[in-house]
Protein backbone atom coordinates (compact mmCIF):
# COMPACT_ATOMS: atom_id res chain seq x y z
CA UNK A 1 -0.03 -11.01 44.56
CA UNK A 2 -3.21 -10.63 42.45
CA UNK A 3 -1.83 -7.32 40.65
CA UNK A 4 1.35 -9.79 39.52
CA UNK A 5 -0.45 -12.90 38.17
CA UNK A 6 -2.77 -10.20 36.20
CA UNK A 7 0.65 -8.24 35.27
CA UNK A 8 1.84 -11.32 34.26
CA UNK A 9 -1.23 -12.83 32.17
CA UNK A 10 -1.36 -9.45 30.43
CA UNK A 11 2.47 -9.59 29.60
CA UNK A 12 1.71 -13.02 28.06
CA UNK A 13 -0.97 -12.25 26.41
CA UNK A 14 0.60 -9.15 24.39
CA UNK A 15 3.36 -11.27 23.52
CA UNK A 16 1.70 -14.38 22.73
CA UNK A 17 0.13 -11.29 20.25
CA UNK A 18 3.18 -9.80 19.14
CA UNK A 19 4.29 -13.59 17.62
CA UNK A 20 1.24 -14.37 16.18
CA UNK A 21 2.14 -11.27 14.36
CA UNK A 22 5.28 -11.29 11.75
CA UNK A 23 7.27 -8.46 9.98
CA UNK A 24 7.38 -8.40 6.41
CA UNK A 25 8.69 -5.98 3.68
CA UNK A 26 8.43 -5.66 0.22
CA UNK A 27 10.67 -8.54 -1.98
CA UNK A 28 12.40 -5.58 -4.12
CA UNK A 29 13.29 -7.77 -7.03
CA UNK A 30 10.07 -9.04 -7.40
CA UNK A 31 7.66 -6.21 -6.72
CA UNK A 32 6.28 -3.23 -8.94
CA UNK A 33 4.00 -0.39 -7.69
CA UNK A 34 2.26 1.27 -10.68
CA UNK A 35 -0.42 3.74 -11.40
CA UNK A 36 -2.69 3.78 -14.38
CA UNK A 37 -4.67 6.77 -15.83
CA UNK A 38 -7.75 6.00 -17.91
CA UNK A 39 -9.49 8.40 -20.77
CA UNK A 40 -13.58 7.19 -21.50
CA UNK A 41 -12.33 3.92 -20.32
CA UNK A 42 -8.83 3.29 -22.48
CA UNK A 43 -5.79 3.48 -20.65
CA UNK A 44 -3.80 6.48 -21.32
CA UNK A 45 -1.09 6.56 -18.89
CA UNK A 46 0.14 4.30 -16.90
CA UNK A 47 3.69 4.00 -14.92
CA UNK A 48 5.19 3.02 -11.84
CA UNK A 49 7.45 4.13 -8.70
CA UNK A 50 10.55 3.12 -8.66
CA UNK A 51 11.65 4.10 -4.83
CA UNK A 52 9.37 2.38 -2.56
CA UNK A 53 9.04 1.39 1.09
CA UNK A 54 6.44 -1.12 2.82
CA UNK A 55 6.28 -2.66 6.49
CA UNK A 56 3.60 -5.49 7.32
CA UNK A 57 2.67 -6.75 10.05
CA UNK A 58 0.98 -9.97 9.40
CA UNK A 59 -1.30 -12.08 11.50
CA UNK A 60 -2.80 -14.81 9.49
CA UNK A 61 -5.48 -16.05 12.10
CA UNK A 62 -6.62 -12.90 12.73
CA UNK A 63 -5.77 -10.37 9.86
CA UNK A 64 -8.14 -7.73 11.96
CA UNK A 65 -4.56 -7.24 14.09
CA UNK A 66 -2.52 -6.71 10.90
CA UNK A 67 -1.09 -3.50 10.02
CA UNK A 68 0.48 -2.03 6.47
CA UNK A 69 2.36 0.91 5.93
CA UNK A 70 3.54 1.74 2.59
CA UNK A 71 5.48 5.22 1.43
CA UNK A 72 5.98 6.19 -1.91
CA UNK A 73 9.08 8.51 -3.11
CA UNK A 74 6.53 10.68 -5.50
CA UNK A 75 10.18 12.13 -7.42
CA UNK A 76 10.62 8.04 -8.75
CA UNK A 77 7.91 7.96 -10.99
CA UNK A 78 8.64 6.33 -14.49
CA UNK A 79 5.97 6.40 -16.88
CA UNK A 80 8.47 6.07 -20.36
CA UNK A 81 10.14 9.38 -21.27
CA UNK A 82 12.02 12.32 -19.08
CA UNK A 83 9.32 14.61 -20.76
CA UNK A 84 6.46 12.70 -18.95
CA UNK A 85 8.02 11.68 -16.12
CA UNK A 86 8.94 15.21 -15.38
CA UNK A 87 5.14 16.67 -15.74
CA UNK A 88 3.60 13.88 -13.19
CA UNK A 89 6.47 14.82 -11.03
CA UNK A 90 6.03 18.64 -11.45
CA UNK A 91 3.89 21.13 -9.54
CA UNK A 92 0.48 20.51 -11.29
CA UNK A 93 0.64 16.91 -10.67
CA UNK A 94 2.36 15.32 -7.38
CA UNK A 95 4.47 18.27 -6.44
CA UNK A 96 7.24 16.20 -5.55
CA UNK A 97 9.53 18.99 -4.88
CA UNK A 98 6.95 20.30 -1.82
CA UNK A 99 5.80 16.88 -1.31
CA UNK A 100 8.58 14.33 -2.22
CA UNK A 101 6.31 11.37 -0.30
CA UNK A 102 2.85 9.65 -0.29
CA UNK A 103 1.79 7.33 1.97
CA UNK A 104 -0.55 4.38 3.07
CA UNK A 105 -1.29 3.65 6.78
CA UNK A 106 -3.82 0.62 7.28
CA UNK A 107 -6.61 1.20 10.25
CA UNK A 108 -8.51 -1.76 9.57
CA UNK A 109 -7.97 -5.17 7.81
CA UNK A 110 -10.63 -7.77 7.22
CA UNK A 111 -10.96 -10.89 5.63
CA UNK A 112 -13.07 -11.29 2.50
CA UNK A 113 -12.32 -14.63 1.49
CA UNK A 114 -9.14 -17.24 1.94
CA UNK A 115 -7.23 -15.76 0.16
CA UNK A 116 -8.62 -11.94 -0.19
CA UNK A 117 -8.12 -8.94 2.06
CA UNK A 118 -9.96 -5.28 2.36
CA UNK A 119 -7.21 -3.36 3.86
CA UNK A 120 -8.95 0.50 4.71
CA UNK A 121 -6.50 3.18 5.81
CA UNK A 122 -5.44 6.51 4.73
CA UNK A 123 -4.01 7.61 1.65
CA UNK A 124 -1.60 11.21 1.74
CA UNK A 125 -0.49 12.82 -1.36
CA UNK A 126 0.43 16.40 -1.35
CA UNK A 127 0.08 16.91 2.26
CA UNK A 128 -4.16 15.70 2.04
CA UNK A 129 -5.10 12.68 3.46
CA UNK A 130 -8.22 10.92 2.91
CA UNK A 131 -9.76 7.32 3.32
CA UNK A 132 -8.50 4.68 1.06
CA UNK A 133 -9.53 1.45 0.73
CA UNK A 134 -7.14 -1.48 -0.94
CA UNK A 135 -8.56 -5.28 -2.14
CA UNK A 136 -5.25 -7.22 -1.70
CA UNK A 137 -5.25 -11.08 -2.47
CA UNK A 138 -2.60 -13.19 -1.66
CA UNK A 139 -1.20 -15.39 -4.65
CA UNK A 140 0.94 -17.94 -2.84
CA UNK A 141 0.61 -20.93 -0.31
CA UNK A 142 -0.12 -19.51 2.99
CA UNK A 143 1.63 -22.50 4.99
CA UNK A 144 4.31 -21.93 3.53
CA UNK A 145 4.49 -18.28 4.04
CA UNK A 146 3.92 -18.86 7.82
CA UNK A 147 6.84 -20.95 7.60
CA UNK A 148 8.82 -18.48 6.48
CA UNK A 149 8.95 -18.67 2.32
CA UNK A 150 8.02 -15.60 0.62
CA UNK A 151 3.97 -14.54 0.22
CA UNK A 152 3.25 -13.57 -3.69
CA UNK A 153 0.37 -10.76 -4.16
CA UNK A 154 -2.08 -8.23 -5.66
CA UNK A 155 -3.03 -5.34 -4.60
CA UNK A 156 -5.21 -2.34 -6.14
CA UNK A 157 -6.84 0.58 -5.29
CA UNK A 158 -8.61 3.61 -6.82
CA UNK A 159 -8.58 7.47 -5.51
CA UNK A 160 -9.89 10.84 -7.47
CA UNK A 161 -7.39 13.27 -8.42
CA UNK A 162 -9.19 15.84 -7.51
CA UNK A 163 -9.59 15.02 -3.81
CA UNK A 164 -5.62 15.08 -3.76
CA UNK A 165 -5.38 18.61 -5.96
CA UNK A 166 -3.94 16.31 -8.19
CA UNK A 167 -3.80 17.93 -11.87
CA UNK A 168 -6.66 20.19 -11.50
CA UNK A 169 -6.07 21.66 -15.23
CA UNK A 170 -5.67 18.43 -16.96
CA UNK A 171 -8.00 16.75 -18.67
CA UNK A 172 -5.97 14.17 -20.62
CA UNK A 173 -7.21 11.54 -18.20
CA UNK A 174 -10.14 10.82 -15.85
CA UNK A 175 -10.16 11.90 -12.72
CA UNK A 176 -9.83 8.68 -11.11
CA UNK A 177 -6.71 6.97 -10.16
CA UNK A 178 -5.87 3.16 -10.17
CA UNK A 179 -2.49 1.90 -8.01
CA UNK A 180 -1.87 -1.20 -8.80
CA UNK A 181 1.01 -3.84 -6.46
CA UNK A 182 2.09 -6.56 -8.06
CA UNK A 183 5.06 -8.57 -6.05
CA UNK A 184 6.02 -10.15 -3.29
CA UNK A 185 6.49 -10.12 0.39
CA UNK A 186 9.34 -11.31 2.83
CA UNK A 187 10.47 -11.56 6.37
């Protein structure tokens, strides 16, 4: 008897978890993933991805339980001619024939204000996978997203290219990296 009431407790428990928790993706028509190269501090290239997944988990009361996944098609870049497009694509860059996907899993998310997140996970490009930590802030009303209505935000990060083997000839632009989501989530 005592092995079914804690059976039970613990099946109530998980799923009073699992709803606190809801599933969100990315709001396609309202959501751009771009990059941005710097040289001594000027921006010098900058583009975005045009084939993107994301999957969120979301617990507002206790954002420690959330969970982000996000997966990049590294083939989609656009950065504003076939010329340039093709190079960040191509072997010395992101490789995307031997490595047509980076990724973003979250293993820890913690609050850093009301409406500010550090989300720490790890980044893959190129088969290499490293820590990678992203300041996301949401832009929208938060009662209304756990309502259901769609939850506007930022979201930015920074790696070195050379951690990734990332260009390793070029010196057009610094090493480091800025990703940059602006957009929208959804249920």
């Amino acid at each position: 008897m005592i092995r079914i009431v804690g059976f039970c407790l613990a099946a109530l428990l998980a799923a009073s978890q699992a709803q606190a928790q809801s599933a969100w993706s990315f709001d396609r028509g309202a959501t751009e993933i771009s990059f941005i190269g710097h040289r001594f501090g000027a921006v010098v290239t900058n583009g975005r991805f045009e084939r993107y997944e994301g999957s969120f988990a979301i617990d507002f009361d206790h954002p420690e339980r959330s969970r982000v996944r996000v997966t990049l098609q590294t083939a989609s870049i656009k950065a504003g001619s076939p010329l340039v497009d093709g190079f960040i694509a191509g072997e010395s860059m992101l490789d995307a024939a031997h490595y047509p996907v980076a990724s973003f899993v979250s293993e820890n998310v913690s609050r850093t204000g009301e409406h500010s997140l550090d989300i720490r996970g790890r980044l893959t490009i190129k088969g290499v996978t490293q820590p990678f930590s992203v300041k996301a802030t949401v832009d929208g009303d938060i009662e209304r997203a756990r309502r259901g209505d769609v939850l506007p935000f930022q979201a930015s990060g920074s790696f070195l290219r050379p951690a990734y083997g990332i260009g390793r000839d070029v010196n057009i632009v610094d090493d480091q990296m800025d990703i940059v989501i602006k957009g929208r989530l959804k249920r």
